[in-house]
Protein backbone atom coordinates (compact mmCIF):
# COMPACT_ATOMS: atom_id res chain seq x y z
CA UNK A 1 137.36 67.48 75.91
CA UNK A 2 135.74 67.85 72.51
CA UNK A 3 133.03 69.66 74.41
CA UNK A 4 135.18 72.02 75.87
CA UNK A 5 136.61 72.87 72.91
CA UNK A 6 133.12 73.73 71.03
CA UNK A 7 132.04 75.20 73.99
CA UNK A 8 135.09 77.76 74.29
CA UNK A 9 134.95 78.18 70.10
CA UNK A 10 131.16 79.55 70.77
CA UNK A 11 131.82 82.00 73.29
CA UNK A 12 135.12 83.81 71.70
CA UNK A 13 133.13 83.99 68.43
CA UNK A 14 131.93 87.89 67.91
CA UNK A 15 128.64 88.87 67.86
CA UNK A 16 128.07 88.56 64.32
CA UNK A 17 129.46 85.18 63.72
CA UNK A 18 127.53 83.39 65.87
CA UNK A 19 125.34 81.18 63.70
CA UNK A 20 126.69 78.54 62.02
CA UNK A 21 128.49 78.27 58.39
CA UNK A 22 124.95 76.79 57.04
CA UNK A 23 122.91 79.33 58.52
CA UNK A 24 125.13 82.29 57.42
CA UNK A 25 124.57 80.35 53.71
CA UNK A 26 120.36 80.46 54.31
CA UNK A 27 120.25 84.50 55.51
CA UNK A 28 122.75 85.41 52.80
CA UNK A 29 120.09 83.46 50.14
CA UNK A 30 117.01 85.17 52.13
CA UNK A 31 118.57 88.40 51.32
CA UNK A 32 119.38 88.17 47.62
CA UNK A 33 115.91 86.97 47.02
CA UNK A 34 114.77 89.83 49.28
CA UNK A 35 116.53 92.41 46.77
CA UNK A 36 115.81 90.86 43.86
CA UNK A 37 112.03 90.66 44.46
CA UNK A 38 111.48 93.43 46.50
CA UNK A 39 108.11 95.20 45.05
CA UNK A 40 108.84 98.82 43.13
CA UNK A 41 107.62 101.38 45.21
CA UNK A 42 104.55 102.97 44.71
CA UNK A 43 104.01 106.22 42.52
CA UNK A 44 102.82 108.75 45.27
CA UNK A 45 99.43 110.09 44.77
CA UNK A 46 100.60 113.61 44.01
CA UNK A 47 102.27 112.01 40.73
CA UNK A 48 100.65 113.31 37.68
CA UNK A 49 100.26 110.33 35.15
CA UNK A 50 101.03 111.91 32.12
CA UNK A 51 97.40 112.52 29.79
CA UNK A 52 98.71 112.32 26.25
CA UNK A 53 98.93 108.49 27.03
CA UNK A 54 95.34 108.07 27.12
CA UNK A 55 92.76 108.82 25.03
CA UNK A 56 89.54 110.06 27.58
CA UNK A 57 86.28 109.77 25.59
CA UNK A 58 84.11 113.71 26.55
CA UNK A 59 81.06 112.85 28.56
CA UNK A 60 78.12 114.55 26.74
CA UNK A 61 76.39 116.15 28.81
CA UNK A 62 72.67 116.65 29.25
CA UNK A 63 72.22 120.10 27.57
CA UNK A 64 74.19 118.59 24.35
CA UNK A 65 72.06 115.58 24.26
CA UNK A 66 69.09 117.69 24.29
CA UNK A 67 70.09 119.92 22.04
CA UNK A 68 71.16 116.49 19.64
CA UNK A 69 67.21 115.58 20.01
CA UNK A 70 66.28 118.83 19.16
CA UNK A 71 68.25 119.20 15.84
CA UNK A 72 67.46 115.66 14.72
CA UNK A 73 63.91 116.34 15.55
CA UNK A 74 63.48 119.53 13.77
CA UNK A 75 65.45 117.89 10.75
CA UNK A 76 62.99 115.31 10.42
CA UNK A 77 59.96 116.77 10.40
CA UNK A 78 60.83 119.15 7.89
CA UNK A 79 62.70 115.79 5.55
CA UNK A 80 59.04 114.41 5.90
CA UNK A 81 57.33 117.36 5.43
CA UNK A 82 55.52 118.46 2.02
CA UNK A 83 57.50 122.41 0.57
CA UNK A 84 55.24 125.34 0.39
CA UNK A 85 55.87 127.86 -1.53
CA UNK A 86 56.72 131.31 0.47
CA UNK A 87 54.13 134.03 0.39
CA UNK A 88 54.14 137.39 1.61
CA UNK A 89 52.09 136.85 4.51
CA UNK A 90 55.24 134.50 5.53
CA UNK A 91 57.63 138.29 5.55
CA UNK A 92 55.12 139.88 6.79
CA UNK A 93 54.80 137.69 9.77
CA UNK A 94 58.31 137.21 10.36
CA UNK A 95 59.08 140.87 10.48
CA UNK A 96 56.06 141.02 13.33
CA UNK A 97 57.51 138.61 15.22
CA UNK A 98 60.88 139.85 14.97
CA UNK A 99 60.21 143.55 16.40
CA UNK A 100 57.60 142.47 18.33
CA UNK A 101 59.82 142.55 21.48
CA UNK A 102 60.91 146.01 20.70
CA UNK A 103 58.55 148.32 19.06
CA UNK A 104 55.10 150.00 20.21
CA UNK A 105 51.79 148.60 18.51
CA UNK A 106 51.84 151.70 15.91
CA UNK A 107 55.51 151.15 15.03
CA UNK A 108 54.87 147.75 14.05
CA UNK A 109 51.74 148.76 11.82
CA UNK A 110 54.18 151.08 10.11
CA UNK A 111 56.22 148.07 8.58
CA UNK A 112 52.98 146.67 7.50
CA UNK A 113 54.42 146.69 3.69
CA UNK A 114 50.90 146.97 1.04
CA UNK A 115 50.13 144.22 -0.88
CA UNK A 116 50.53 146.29 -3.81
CA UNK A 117 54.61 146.46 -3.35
CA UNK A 118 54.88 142.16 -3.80
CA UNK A 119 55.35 140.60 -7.32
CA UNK A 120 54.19 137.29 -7.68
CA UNK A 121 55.91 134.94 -5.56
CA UNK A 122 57.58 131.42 -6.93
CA UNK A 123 54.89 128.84 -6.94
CA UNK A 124 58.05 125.95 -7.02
CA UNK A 125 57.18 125.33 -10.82
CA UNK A 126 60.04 128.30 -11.64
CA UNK A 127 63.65 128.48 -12.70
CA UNK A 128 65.53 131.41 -11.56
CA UNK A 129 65.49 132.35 -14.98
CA UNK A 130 61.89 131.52 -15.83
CA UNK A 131 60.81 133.28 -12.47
CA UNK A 132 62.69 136.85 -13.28
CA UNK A 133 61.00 136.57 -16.95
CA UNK A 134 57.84 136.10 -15.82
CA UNK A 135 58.24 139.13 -13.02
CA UNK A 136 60.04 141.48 -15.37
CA UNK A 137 59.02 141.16 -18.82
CA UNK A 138 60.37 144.23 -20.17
CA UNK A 139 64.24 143.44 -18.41
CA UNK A 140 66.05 144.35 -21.71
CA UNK A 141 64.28 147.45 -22.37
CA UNK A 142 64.95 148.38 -18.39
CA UNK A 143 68.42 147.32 -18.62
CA UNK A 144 69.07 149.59 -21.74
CA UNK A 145 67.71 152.94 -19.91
CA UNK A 146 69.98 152.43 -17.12
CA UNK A 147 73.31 153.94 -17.16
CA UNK A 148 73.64 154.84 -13.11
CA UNK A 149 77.17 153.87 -11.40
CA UNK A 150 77.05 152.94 -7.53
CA UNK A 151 73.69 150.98 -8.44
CA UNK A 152 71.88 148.52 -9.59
CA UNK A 153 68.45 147.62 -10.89
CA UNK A 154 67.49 144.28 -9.37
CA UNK A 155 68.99 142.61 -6.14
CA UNK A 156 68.69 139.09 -5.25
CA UNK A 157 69.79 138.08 -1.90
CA UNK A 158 70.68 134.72 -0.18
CA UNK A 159 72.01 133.16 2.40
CA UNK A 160 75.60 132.60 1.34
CA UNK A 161 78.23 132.98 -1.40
CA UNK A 162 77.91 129.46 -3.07
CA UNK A 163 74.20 129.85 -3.37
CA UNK A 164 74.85 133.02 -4.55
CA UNK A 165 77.19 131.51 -7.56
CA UNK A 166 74.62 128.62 -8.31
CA UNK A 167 71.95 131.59 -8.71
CA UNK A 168 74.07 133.43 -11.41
CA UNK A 169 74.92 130.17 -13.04
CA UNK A 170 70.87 129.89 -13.31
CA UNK A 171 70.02 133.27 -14.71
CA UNK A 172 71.97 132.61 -17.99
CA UNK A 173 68.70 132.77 -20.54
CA UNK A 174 66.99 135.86 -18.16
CA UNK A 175 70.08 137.93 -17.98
CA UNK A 176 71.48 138.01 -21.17
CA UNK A 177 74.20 141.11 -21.82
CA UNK A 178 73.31 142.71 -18.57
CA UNK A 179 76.26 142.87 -16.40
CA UNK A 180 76.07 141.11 -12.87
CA UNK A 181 78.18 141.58 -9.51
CA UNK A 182 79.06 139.26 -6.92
CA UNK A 183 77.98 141.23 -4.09
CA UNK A 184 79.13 138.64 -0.89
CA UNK A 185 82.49 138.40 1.10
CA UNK A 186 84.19 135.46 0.24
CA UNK A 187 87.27 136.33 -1.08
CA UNK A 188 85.90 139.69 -2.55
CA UNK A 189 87.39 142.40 -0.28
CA UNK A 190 84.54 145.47 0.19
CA UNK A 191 86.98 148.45 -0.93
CA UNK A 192 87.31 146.37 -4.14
CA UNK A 193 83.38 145.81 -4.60
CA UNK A 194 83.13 149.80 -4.26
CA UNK A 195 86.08 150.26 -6.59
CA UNK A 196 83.75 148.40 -9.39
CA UNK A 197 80.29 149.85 -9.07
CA UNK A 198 82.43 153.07 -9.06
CA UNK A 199 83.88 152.54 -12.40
CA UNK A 200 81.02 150.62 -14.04
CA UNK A 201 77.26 150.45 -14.67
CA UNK A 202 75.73 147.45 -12.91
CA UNK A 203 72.40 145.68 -13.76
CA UNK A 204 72.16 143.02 -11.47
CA UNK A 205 73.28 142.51 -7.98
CA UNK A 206 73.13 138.86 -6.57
CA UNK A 207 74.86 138.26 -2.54
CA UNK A 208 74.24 138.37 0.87
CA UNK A 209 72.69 140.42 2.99
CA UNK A 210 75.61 141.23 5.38
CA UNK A 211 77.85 142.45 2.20
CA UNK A 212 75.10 144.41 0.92
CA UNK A 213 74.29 146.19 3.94
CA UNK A 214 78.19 147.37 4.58
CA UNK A 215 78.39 148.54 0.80
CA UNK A 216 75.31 150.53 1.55
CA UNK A 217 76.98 151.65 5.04
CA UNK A 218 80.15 152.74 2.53
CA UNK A 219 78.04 154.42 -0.03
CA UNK A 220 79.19 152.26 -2.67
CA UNK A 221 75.81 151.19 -3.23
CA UNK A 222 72.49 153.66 -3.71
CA UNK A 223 69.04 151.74 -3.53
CA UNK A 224 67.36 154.73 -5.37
CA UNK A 225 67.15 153.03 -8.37
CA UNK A 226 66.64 149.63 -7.68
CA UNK A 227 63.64 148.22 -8.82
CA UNK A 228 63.50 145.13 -8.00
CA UNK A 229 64.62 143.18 -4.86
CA UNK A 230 64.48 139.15 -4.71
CA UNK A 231 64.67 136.56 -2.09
CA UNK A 232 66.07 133.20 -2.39
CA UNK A 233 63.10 132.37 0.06
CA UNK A 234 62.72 128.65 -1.04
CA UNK A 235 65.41 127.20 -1.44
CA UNK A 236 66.91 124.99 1.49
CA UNK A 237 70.65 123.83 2.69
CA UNK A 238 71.99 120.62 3.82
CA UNK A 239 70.08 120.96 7.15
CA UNK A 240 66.52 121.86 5.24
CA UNK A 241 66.94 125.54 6.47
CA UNK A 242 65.94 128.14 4.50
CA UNK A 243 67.64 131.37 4.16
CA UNK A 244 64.78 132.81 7.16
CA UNK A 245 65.44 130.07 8.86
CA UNK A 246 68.75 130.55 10.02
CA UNK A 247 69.01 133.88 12.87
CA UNK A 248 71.76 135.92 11.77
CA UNK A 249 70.18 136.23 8.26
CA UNK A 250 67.03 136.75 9.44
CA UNK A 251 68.53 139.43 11.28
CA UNK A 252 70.68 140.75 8.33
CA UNK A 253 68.19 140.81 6.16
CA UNK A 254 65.52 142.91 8.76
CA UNK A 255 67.95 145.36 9.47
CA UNK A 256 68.66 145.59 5.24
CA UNK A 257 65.00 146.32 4.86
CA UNK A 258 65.26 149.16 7.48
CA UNK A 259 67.94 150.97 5.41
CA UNK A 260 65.82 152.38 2.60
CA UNK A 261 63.75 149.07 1.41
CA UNK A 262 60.74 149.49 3.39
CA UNK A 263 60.67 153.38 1.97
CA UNK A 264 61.16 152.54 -1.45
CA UNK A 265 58.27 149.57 -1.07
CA UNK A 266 55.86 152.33 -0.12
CA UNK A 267 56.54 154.38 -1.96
CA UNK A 268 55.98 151.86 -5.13
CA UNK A 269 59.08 152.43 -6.30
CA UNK A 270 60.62 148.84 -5.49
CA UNK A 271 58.96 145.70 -6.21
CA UNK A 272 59.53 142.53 -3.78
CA UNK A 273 59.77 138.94 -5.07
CA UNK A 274 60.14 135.56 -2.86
CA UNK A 275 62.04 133.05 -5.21
């Protein structure tokens, strides 16, 4: 009778009741666990992961490691190398070499400059100060006769505007009373620069060749009566460049020359020193 009984308690059970009270306990177990460890889906692949949290190191590429090998290589030969003095077979070569690409044979024998138009050049034994003395011994006398505005009577160019303060902070004993212009364009706006040589005479010029050439472009500068024009040719920067080292003032300094220098050489009416 028992039997009978379980038997008819089975089959009027519904569908989902069927298993017993223990084995409703086990699935109802299985399925907590199953929510509480199911895995977190996965980010799809179109997902950006977001960059700013990680720091990607730039792969150098071959070109930059060459050019590294370069730099380093042509930094220490010339650390280990022994200075020479510049001469003025040195301009004479570079200004060859530079219009070589562009000018006939008989336009490049025209820059040929004469020997006669070069003062002596530093030998490395000089001060700035020392150096001028010894190329213009009668500056004070020179300095007294001039009295022209929108000029000056000796220009010394470098390479940039804090070599260009160190070189007036050297002329101290040479220049004396003579009055001197920063002639580059840091800080010094070129309508202001013309506004001076306007109003006063100027003896010595020291800057760079980019600022000299646009106050020449602005006629606030006539190279008439200059009479002397020096180059900071020796003297080297951080990297061991000198100031005809580095391409865009070797190219500023060319294309200075070709607006009235090389006619005034000559014609021996300007003198060229290499500092």
């Amino acid at each position: 009778m028992a039997d009978d009984l379980g038997d008819e308690w089975w089959e009027n059970q519904p569908a989902g009741a069927a298993s017993s009270p223990e084995a409703s306990d086990g699935e109802g177990d299985t399925e907590m666990m199953q929510q509480e460890t199911a895995p977190v889906p996965a980010l799809s692949k179109k997902t950006k992961q977001p960059k700013e949290c990680f720091l990607v190191q730039p792969k150098e590429t071959k070109e930059d490691a060459t050019k590294t090998r370069k730099r380093r290589k042509i930094t220490d030969v010339l650390a280990k190398s022994e200075p020479k003095p510049g001469t003025p077979e040195d301009l004479q070569k570079l200004m060859k070499d530079y219009y070589s690409s562009n000018r006939s044979v008989i336009e490049l024998e025209e820059l040929n400059l004469p020997d006669s138009c070069f003062l002596k050049a530093n030998d490395l034994t000089h001060s700035l100060s020392s150096y001028l003395k010894e190329i213009c011994p009668k500056w004070v006398k020179l300095r007294k006769n001039h009295n022209e505005k929108k000029s000056v009577l000796m220009l010394i160019i470098c390479s940039s505007a804090l070599r260009a303060l160190e070189l007036i902070r050297s002329m101290t004993a040479f220049r004396g009373d003579s009055k001197v212009m920063k002639l580059f364009a840091k800080h010094i706006k070129v309508q202001e620069q013309v506004k001076l040589l306007e109003k006063r005479v100027v003896h010595l010029g020291v800057g760079t060749p980019g600022r000299i050439k646009e106050l020449i472009k602005q006629g606030g500068l006539n190279l008439n009566p200059l009479k002397f024009l020096v180059f900071d040719w020796n003297w080297r920067d951080q990297k061991l460049r000198r100031m005809m080292d580095i391409p865009e003032i070797r190219k500023e300094v060319f294309e200075l020359l070709e607006m009235g220098v090389l006619s005034l050489c000559k014609s021996e009416s300007l003198k060229l020193g290499l500092f």
